[in-house]
C-alpha atoms as a PDB file:
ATOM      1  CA  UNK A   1     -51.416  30.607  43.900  1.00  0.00           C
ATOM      2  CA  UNK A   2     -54.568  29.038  44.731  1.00  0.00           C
ATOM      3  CA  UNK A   3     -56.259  30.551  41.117  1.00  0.00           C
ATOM      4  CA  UNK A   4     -53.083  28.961  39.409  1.00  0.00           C
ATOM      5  CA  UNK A   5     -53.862  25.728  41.038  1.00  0.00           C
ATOM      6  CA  UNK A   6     -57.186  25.251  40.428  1.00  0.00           C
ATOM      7  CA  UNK A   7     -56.653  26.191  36.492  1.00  0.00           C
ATOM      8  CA  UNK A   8     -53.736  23.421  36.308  1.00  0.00           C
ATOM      9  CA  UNK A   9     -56.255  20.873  38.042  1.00  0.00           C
ATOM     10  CA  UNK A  10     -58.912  21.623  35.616  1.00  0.00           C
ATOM     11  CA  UNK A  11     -57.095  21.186  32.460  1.00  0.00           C
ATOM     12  CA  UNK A  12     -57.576  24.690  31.801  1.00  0.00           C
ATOM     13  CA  UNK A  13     -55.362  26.814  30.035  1.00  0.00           C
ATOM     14  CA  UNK A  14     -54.712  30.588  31.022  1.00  0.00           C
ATOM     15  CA  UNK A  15     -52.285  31.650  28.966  1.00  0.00           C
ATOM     16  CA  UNK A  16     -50.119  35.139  29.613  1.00  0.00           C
ATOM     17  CA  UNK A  17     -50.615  38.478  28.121  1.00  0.00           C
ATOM     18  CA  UNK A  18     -49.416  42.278  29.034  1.00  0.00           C
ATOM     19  CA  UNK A  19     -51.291  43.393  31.621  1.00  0.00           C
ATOM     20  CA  UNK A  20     -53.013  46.545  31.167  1.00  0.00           C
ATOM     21  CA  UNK A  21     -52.782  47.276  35.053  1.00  0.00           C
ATOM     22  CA  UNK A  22     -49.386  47.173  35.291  1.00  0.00           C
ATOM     23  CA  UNK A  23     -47.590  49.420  32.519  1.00  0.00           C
ATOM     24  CA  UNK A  24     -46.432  52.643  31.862  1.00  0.00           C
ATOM     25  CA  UNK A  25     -48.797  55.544  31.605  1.00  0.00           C
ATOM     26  CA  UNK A  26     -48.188  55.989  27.897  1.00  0.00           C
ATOM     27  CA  UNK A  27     -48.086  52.493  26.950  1.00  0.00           C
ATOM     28  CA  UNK A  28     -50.950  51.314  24.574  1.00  0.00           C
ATOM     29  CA  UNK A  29     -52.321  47.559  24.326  1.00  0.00           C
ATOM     30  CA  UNK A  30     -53.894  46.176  21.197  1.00  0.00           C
ATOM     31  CA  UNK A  31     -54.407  42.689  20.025  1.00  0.00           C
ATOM     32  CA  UNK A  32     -55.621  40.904  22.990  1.00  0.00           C
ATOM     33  CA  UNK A  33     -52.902  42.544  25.131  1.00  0.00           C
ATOM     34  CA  UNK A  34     -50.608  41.326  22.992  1.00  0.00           C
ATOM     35  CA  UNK A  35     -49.047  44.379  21.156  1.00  0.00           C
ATOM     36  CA  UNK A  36     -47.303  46.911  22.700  1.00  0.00           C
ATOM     37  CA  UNK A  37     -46.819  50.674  21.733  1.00  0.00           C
ATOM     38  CA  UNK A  38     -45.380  53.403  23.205  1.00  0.00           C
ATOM     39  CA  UNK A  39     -46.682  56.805  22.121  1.00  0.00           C
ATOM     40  CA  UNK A  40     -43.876  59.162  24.007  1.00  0.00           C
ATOM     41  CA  UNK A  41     -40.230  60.072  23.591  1.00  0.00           C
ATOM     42  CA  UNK A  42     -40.004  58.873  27.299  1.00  0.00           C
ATOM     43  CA  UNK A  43     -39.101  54.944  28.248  1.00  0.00           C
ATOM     44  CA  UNK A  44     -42.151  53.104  29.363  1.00  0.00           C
ATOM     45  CA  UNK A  45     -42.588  49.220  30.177  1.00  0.00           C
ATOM     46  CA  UNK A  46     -45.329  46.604  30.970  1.00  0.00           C
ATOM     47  CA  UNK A  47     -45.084  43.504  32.637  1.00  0.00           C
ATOM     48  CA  UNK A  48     -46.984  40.250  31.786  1.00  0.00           C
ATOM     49  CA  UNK A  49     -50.147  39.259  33.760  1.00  0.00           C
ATOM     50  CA  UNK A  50     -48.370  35.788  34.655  1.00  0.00           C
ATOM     51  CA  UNK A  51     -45.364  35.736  37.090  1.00  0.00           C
ATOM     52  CA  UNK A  52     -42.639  32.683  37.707  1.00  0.00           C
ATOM     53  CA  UNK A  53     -40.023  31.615  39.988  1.00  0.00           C
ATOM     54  CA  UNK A  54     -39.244  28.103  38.938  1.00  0.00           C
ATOM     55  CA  UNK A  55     -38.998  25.934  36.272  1.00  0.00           C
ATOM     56  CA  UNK A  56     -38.024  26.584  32.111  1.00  0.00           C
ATOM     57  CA  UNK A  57     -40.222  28.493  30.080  1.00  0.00           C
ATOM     58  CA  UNK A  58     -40.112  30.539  26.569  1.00  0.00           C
ATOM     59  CA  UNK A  59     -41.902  33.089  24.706  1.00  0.00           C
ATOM     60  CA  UNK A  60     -41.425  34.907  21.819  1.00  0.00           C
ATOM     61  CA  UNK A  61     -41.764  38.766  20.631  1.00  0.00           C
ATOM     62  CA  UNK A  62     -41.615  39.739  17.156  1.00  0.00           C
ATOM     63  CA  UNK A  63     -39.798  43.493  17.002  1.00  0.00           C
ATOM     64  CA  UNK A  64     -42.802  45.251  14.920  1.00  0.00           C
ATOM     65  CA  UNK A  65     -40.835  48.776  14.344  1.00  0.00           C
ATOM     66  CA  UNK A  66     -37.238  48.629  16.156  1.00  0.00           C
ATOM     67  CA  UNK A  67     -37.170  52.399  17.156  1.00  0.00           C
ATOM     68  CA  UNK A  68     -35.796  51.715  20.212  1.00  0.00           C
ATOM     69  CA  UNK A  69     -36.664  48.491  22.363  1.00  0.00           C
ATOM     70  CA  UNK A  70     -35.840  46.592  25.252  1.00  0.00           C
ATOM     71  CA  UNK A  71     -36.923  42.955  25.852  1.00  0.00           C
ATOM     72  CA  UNK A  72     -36.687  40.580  28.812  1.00  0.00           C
ATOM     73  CA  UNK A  73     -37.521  40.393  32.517  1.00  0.00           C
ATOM     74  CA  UNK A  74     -38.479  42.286  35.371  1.00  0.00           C
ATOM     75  CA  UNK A  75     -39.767  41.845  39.244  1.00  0.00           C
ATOM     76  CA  UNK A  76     -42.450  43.327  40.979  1.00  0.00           C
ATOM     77  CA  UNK A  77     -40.489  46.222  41.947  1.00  0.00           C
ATOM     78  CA  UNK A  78     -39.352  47.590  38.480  1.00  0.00           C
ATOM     79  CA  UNK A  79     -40.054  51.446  37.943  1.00  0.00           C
ATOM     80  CA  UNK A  80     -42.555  50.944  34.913  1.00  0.00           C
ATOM     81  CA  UNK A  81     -41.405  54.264  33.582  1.00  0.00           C
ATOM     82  CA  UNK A  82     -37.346  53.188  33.156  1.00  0.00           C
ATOM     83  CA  UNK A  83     -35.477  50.755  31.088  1.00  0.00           C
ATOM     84  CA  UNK A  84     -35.593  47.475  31.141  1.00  0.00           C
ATOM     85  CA  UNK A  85     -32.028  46.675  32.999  1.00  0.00           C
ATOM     86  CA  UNK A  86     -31.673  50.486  34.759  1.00  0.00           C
ATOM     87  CA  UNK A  87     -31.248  48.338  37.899  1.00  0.00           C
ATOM     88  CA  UNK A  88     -31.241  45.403  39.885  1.00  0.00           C
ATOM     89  CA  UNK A  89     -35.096  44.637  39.288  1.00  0.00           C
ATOM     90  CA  UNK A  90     -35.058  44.069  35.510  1.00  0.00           C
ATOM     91  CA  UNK A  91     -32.751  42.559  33.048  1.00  0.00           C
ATOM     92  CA  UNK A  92     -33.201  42.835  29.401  1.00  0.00           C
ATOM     93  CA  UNK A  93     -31.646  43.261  25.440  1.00  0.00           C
ATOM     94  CA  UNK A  94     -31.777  46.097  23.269  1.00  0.00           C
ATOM     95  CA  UNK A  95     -32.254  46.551  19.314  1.00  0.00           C
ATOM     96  CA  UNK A  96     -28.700  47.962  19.576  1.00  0.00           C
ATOM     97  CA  UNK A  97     -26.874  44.344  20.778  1.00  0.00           C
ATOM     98  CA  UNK A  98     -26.642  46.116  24.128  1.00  0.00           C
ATOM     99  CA  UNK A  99     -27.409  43.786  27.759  1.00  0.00           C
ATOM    100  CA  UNK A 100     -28.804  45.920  30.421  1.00  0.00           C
ATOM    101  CA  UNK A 101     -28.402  45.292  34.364  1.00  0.00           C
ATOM    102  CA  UNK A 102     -28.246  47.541  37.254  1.00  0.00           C
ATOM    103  CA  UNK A 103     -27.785  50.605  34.756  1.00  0.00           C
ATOM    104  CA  UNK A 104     -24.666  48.842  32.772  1.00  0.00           C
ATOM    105  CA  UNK A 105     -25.022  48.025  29.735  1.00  0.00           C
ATOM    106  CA  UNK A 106     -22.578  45.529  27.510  1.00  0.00           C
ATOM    107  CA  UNK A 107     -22.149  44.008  24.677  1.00  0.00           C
ATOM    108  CA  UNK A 108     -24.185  41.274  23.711  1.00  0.00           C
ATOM    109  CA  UNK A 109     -24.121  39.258  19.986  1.00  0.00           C
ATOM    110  CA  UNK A 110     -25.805  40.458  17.568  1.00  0.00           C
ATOM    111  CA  UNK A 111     -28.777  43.673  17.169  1.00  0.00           C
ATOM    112  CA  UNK A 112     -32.068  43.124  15.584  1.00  0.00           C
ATOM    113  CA  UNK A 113     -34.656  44.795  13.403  1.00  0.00           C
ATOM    114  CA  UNK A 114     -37.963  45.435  12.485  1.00  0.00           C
ATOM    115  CA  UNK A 115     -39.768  42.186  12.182  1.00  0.00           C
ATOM    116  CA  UNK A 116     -37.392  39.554  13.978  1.00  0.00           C
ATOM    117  CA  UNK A 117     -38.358  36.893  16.243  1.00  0.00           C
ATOM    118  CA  UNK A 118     -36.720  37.155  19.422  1.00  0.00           C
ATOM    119  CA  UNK A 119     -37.203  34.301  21.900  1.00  0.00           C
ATOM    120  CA  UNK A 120     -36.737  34.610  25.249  1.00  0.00           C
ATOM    121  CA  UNK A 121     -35.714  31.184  27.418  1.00  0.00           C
ATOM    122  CA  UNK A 122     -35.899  31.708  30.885  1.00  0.00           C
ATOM    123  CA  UNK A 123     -34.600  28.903  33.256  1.00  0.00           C
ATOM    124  CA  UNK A 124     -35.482  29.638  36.793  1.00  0.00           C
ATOM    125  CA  UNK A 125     -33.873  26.289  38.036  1.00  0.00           C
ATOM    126  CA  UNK A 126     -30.686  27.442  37.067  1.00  0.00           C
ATOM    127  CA  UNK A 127     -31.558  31.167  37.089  1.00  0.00           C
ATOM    128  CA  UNK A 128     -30.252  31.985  33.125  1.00  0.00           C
ATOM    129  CA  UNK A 129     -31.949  34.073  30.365  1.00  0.00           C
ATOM    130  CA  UNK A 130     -30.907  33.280  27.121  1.00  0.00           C
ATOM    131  CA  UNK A 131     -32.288  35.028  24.033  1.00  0.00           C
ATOM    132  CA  UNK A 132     -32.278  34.235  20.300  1.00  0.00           C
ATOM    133  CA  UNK A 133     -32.356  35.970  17.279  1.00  0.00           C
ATOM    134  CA  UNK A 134     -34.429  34.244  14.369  1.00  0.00           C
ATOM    135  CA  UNK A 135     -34.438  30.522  15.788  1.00  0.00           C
ATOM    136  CA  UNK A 136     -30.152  31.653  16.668  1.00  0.00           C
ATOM    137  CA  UNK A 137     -29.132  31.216  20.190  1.00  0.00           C
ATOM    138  CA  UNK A 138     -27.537  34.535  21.378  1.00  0.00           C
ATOM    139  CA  UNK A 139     -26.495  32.738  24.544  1.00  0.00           C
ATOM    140  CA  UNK A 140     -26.839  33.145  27.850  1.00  0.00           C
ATOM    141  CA  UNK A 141     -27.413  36.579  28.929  1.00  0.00           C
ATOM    142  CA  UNK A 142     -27.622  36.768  32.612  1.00  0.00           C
ATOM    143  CA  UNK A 143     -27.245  33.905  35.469  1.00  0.00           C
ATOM    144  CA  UNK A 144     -27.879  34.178  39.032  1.00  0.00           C
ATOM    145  CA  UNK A 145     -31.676  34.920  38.484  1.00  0.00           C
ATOM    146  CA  UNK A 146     -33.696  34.364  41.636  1.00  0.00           C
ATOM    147  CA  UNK A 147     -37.595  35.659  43.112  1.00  0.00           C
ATOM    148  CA  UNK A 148     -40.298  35.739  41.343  1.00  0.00           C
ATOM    149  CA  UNK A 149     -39.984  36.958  37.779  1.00  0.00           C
ATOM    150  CA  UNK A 150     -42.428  38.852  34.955  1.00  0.00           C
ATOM    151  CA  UNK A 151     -41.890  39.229  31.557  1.00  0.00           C
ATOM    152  CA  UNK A 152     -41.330  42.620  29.983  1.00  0.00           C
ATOM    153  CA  UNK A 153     -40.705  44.787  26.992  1.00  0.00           C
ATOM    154  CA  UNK A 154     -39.780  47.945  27.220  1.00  0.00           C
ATOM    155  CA  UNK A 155     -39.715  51.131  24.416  1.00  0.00           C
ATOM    156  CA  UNK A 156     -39.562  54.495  23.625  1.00  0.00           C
ATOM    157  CA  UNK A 157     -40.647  56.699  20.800  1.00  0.00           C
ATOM    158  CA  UNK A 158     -43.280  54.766  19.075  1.00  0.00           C
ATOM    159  CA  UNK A 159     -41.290  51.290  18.504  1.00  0.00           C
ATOM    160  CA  UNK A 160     -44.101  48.396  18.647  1.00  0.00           C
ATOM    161  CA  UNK A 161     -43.474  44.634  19.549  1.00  0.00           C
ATOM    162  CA  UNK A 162     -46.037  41.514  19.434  1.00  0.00           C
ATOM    163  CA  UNK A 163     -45.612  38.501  21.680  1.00  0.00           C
ATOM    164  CA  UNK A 164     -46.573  34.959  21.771  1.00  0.00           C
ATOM    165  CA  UNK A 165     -46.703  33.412  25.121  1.00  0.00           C
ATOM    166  CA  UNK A 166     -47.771  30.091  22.991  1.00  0.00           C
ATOM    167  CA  UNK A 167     -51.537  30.849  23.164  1.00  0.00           C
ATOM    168  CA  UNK A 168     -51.250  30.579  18.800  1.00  0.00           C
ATOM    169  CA  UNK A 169     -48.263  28.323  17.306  1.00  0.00           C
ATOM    170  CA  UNK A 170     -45.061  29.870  18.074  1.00  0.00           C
ATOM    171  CA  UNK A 171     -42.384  30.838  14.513  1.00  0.00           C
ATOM    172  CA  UNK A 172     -40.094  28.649  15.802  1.00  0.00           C
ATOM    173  CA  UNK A 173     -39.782  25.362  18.301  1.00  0.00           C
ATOM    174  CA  UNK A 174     -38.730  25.953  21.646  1.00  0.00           C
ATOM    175  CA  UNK A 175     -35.622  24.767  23.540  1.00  0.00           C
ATOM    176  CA  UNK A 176     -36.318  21.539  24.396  1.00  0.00           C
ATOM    177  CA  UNK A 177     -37.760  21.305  28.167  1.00  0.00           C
ATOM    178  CA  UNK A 178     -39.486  24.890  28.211  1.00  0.00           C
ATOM    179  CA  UNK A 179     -42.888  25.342  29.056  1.00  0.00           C
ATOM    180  CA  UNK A 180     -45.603  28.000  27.663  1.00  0.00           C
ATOM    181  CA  UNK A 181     -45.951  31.152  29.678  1.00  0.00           C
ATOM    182  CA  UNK A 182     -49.253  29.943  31.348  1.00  0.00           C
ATOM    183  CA  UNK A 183     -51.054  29.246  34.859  1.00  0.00           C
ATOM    184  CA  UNK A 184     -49.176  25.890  35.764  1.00  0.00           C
END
């Protein structure tokens, strides 16, 4: 807390990437820590290097190959080798328009391929996740959000995703009131 005050005091800007210490055996980083690809059959996940538990804030993850992909959120205590959503540590949307949470999955708008822009809004004031598909909102996901929250993708077989926590201009302009996914 004391690192993220001192960069916010400064002026400088630390902006989020995966975090190569806390991922999934078989997950491989690229691009700054920005790209993620999973080289095994088995599900694997990585969390961001930047945490929150208050406040609005946005990124966005372009679906590189849509093998099979899940995007969204996780806490601390997420098995990194699971699906995003296989319980109550992790929440998060697949390829297939499915919503995972605690090992449910439902129905949720519309799928996506291989090169959409998924945003992801998360509003830890009012604890909501909403996604959208290609500047579309795909409404709200989840409610009742609460702790301290990373972000997280999640994949199996291959499938490779690229996100912008804002540190290069973003495809499309976020909801208004969200903040980059930076030291604050």
């Amino acid at each position: 807390m004391i690192v993220q005050w001192l960069l916010a005091s400064y002026g400088a800007k630390t902006y989020a990437t995966w975090n190569p210490s806390d991922k999934g055996t078989n997950i491989t980083l690229s691009n700054s820590n920005k790209t993620v690809v999973n080289t095994t059959a088995w599900w694997q996940i990585v969390r961001s290097t930047i945490w929150k538990s208050s406040w609005k804030w946005y990124w966005e993850v372009t679906a590189n190959s849509s093998v099979s992909m899940i995007m969204g959120i996780a806490n601390s205590s997420w098995n990194l080798l699971s699906y995003l959503g296989s319980d109550t540590n992790s929440w998060g949307w697949s390829e297939a328009s499915l919503k995972y949470y605690n090992a449910i999955s439902s129905a949720y708008w519309a799928s996506y391929v291989s090169w959409n822009v998924i945003w992801i809004a998360l509003d830890m004031d009012t604890g909501t996740i909403t996604y959208y598909k290609n500047n579309t909102s795909q409404w709200t996901a989840f409610t009742g959000l609460t702790g301290t929250i990373y972000a997280a993708v999640g994949s199996i077989n291959s499938s490779q995703t690229t996100t912008n926590f804002w540190s290069t201009a973003l495809t499309y302009s976020p909801p208004a009131w969200y903040n980059a996914w930076l030291y604050n």
